[in-house]
Protein backbone atom coordinates (compact mmCIF):
# COMPACT_ATOMS: atom_id res chain seq x y z
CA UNK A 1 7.07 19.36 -16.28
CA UNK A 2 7.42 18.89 -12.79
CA UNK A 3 11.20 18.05 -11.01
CA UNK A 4 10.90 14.63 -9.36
CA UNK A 5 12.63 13.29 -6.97
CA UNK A 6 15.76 10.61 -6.52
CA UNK A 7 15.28 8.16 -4.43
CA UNK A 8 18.89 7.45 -3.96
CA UNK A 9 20.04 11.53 -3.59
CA UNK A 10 17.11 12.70 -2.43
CA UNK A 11 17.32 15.97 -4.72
CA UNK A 12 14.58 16.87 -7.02
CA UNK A 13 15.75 16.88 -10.54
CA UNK A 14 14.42 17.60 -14.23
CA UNK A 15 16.99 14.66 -15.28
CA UNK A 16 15.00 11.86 -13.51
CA UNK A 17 15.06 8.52 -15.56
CA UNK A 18 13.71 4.84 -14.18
CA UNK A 19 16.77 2.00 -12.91
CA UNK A 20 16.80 -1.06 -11.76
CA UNK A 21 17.32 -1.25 -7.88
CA UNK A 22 19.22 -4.63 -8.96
CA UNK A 23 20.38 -4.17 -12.41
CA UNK A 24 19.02 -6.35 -14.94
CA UNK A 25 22.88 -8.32 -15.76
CA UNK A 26 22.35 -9.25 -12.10
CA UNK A 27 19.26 -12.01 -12.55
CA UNK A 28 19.72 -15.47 -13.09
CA UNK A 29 18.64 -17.61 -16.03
CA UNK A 30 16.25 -19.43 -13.66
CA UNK A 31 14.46 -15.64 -13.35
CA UNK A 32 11.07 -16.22 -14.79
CA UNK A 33 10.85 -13.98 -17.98
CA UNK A 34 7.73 -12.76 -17.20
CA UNK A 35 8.58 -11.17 -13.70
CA UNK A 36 8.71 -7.49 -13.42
CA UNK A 37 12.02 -6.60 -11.94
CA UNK A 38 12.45 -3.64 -9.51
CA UNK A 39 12.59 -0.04 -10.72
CA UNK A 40 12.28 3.31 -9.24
CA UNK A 41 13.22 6.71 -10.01
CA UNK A 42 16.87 8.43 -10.37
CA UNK A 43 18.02 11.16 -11.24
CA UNK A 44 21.24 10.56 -13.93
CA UNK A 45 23.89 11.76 -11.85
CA UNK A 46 23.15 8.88 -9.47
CA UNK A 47 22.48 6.58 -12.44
CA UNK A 48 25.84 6.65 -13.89
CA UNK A 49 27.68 6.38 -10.61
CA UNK A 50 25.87 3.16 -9.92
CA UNK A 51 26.17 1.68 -12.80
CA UNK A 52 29.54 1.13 -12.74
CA UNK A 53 29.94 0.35 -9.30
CA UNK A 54 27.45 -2.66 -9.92
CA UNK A 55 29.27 -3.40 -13.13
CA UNK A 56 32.90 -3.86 -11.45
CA UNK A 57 31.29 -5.83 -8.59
CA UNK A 58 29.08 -8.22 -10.87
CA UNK A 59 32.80 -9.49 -12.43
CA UNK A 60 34.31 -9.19 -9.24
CA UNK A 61 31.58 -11.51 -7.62
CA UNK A 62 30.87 -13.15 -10.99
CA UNK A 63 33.87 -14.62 -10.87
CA UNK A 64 33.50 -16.22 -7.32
CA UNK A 65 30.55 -18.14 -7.76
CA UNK A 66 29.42 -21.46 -8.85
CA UNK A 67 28.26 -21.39 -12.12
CA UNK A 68 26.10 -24.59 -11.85
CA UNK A 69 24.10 -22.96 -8.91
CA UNK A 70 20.27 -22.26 -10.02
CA UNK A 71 20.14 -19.00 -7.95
CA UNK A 72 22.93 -17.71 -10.04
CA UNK A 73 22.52 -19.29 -13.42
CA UNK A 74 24.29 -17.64 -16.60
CA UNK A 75 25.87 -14.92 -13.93
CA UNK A 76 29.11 -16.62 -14.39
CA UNK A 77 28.74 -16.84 -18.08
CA UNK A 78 27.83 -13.28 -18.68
CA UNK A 79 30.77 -12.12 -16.89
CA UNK A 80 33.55 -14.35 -18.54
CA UNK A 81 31.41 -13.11 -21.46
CA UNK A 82 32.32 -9.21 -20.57
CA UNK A 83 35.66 -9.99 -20.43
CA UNK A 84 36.38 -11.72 -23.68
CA UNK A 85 37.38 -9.43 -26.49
CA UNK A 86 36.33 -12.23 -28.89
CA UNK A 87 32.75 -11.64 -27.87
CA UNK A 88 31.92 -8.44 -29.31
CA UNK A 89 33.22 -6.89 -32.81
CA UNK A 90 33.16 -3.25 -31.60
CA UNK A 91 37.06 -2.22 -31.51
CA UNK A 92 37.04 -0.06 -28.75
CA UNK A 93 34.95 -2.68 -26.48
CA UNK A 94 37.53 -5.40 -27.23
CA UNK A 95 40.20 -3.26 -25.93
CA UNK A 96 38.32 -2.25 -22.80
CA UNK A 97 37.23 -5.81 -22.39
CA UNK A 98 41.04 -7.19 -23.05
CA UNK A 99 41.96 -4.56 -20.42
CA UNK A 100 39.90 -5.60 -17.60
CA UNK A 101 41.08 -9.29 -17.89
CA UNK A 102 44.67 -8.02 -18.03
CA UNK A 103 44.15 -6.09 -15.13
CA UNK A 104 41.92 -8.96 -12.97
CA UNK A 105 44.83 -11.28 -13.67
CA UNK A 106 47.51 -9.30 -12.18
CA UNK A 107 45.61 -8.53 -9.39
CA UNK A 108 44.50 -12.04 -8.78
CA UNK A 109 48.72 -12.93 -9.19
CA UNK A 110 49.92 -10.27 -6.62
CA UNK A 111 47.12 -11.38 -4.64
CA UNK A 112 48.74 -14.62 -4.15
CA UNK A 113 51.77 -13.71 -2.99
CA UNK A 114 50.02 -11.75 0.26
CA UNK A 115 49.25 -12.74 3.80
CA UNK A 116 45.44 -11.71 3.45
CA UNK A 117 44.11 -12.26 7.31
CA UNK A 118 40.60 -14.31 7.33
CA UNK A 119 38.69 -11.68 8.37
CA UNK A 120 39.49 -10.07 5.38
CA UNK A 121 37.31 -12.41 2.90
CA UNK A 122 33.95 -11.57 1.81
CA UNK A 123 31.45 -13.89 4.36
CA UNK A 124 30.02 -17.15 1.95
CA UNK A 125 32.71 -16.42 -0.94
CA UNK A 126 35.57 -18.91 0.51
CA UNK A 127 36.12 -22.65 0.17
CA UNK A 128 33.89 -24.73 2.29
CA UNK A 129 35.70 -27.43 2.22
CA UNK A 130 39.57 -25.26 2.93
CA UNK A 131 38.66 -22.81 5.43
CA UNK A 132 42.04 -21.00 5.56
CA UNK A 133 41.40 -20.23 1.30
CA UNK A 134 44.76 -20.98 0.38
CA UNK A 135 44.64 -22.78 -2.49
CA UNK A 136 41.96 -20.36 -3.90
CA UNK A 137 42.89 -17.77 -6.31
CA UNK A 138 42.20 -14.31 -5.10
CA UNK A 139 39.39 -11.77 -6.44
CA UNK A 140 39.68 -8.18 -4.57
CA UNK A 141 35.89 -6.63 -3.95
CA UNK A 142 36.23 -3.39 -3.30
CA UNK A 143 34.73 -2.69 0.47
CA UNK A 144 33.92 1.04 -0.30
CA UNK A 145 32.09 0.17 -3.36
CA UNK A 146 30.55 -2.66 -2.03
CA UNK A 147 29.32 -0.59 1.06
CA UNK A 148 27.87 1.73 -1.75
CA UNK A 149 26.19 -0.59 -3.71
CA UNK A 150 24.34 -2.01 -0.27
CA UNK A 151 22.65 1.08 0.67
CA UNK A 152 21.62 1.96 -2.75
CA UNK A 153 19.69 -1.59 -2.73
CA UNK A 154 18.24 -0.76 0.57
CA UNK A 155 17.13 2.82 -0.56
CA UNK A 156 15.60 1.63 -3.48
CA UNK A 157 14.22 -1.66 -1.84
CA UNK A 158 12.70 0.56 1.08
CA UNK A 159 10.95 2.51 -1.73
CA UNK A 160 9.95 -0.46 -3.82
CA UNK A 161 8.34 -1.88 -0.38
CA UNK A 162 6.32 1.05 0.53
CA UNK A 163 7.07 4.19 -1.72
CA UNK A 164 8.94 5.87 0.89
CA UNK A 165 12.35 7.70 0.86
CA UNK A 166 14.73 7.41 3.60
CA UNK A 167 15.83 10.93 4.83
CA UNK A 168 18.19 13.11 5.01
CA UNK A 169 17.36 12.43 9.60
CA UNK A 170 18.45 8.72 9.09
CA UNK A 171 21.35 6.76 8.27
CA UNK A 172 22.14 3.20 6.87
CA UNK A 173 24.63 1.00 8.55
CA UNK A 174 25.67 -2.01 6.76
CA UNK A 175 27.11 -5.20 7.96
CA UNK A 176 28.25 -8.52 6.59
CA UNK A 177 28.54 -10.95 9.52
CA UNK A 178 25.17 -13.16 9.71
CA UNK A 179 26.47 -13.60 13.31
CA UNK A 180 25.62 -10.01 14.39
CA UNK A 181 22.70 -10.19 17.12
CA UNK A 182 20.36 -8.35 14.55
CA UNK A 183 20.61 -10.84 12.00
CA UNK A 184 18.43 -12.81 15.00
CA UNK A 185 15.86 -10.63 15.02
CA UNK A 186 15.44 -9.87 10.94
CA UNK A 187 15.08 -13.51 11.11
CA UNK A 188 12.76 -14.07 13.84
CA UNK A 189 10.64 -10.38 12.84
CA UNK A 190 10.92 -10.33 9.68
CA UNK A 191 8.74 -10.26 6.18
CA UNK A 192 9.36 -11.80 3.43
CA UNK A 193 10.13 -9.87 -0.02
CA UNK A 194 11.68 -11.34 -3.24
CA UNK A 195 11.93 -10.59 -7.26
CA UNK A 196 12.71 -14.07 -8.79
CA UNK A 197 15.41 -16.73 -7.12
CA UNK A 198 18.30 -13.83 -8.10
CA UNK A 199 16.81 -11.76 -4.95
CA UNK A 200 15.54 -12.55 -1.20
CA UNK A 201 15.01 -9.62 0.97
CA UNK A 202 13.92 -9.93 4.50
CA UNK A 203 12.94 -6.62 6.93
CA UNK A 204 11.55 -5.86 10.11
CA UNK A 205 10.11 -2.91 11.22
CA UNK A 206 10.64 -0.58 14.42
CA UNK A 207 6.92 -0.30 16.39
CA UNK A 208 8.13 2.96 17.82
CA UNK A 209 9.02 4.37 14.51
CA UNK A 210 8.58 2.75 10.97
CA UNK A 211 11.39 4.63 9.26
CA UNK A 212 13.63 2.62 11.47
CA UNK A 213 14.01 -1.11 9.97
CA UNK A 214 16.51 -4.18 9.04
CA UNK A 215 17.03 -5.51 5.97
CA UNK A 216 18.13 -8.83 4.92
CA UNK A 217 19.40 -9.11 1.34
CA UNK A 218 20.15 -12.15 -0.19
CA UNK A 219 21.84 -12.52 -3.79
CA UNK A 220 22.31 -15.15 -5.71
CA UNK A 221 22.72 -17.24 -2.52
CA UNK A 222 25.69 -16.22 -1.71
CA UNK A 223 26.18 -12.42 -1.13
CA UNK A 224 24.34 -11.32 1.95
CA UNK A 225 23.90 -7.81 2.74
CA UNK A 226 22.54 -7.05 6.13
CA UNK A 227 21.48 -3.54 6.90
CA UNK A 228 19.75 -1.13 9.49
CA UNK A 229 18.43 2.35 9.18
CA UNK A 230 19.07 4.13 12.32
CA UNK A 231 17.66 7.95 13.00
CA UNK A 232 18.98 10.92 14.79
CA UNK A 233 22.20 11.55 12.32
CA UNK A 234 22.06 14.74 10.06
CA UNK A 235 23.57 12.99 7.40
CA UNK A 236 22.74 9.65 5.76
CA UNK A 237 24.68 7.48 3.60
């Protein structure tokens, strides 16, 4: 059999299996059953490595949101589910699962006691009604991982879109702030995309060259990932 080819590593591989560009424990109840969710090929190296990157930021993130919003309906749920022992009867799951609370609760408490500057909380994750957060308790979100898990969406988005790979010539730059200047134009150029209410993806496309584009990605309402695939770089993220 032929090697195929990643779409996140770009390598050609004989251990190439299908995931989920948005893994499946990331939809909403309110995500019609029927509604194929997106899926392109990996190779497992890649695989594993995202998968639990996506797993710590779904509790991370899961525990941040509302859980009476319809975008992200049962999210909440699924993640207090993941960290109670009581819901599963495998041994050595209980003691993971009694592990990660333990360890989310004394982060959360030393959390409290620091001077965390605004600029430092994730955009759309704070109190509306307190801007300075103080009376919130404190989930960390890891900025590397979360910088990770953005251009693997957009690599496997880009694909999804139009079965093309982003190369090894162009890079992804990710940013947060929905008051960056090229949020303007995603919104003003862009097309619309989406899998279900869980997902919203906007992008707009260079004229002068079509590998160059910004992406809009919405999640549950609440996390927004902007990005932009730049050329001329020899490496790419």
């Amino acid at each position: 059999m032929a090697q195929q080819r990643c779409v996140y590593c770009l390598e050609y591989s004989d251990d190439i299996t299908e995931d989920h560009v948005l893994a499946r424990s990331w939809y909403s109840n309110t995500t019609p059953p029927n509604m194929p969710k997106w899926k392109i090929l990996s190779c497992g190296k890649c695989n594993q490595k995202y998968s639990k990157i996506e797993g710590d930021l779904r509790i991370s993130l899961g525990l941040c949101i509302d859980p009476n919003e319809s975008k992200s309906a049962g999210i909440a749920d699924k993640v207090l589910s993941a960290l109670n022992p009581a819901d599963t009867n495998d041994p050595k799951e209980q003691r993971i699962r009694l592990f990660k609370r333990k360890a989310i609760l004394k982060e959360s408490e030393d959390l409290e006691h620091m001077n965390i500057p605004k600029e430092s909380y994730l955009p759309n994750f704070g109190s509306k009604e307190n801007s300075d957060n103080s009376q919130l308790s404190k989930i960390r979100v890891d900025a590397d991982d979360l910088n990770v898990f953005a251009c693997k969406l957009v690599r496997g988005i880009n694909y999804i879109i139009d079965q093309s790979f982003i190369e090894k010539g162009y890079a992804i730059e990710v940013f947060l702030e929905d008051t960056d200047p090229r949020v303007a134009l995603i919104n003003k150029f862009g097309k619309d995309y989406s899998c279900g209410p869980s997902i919203t993806v906007k992008y707009a496309v260079a004229n002068d060259d079509t590998n160059i584009r910004l992406y809009s990605i919405d999640i549950w309402g609440r996390l927004k990932i902007y990005a932009q695939i730049i050329g001329g770089h020899n490496t790419s993220a």
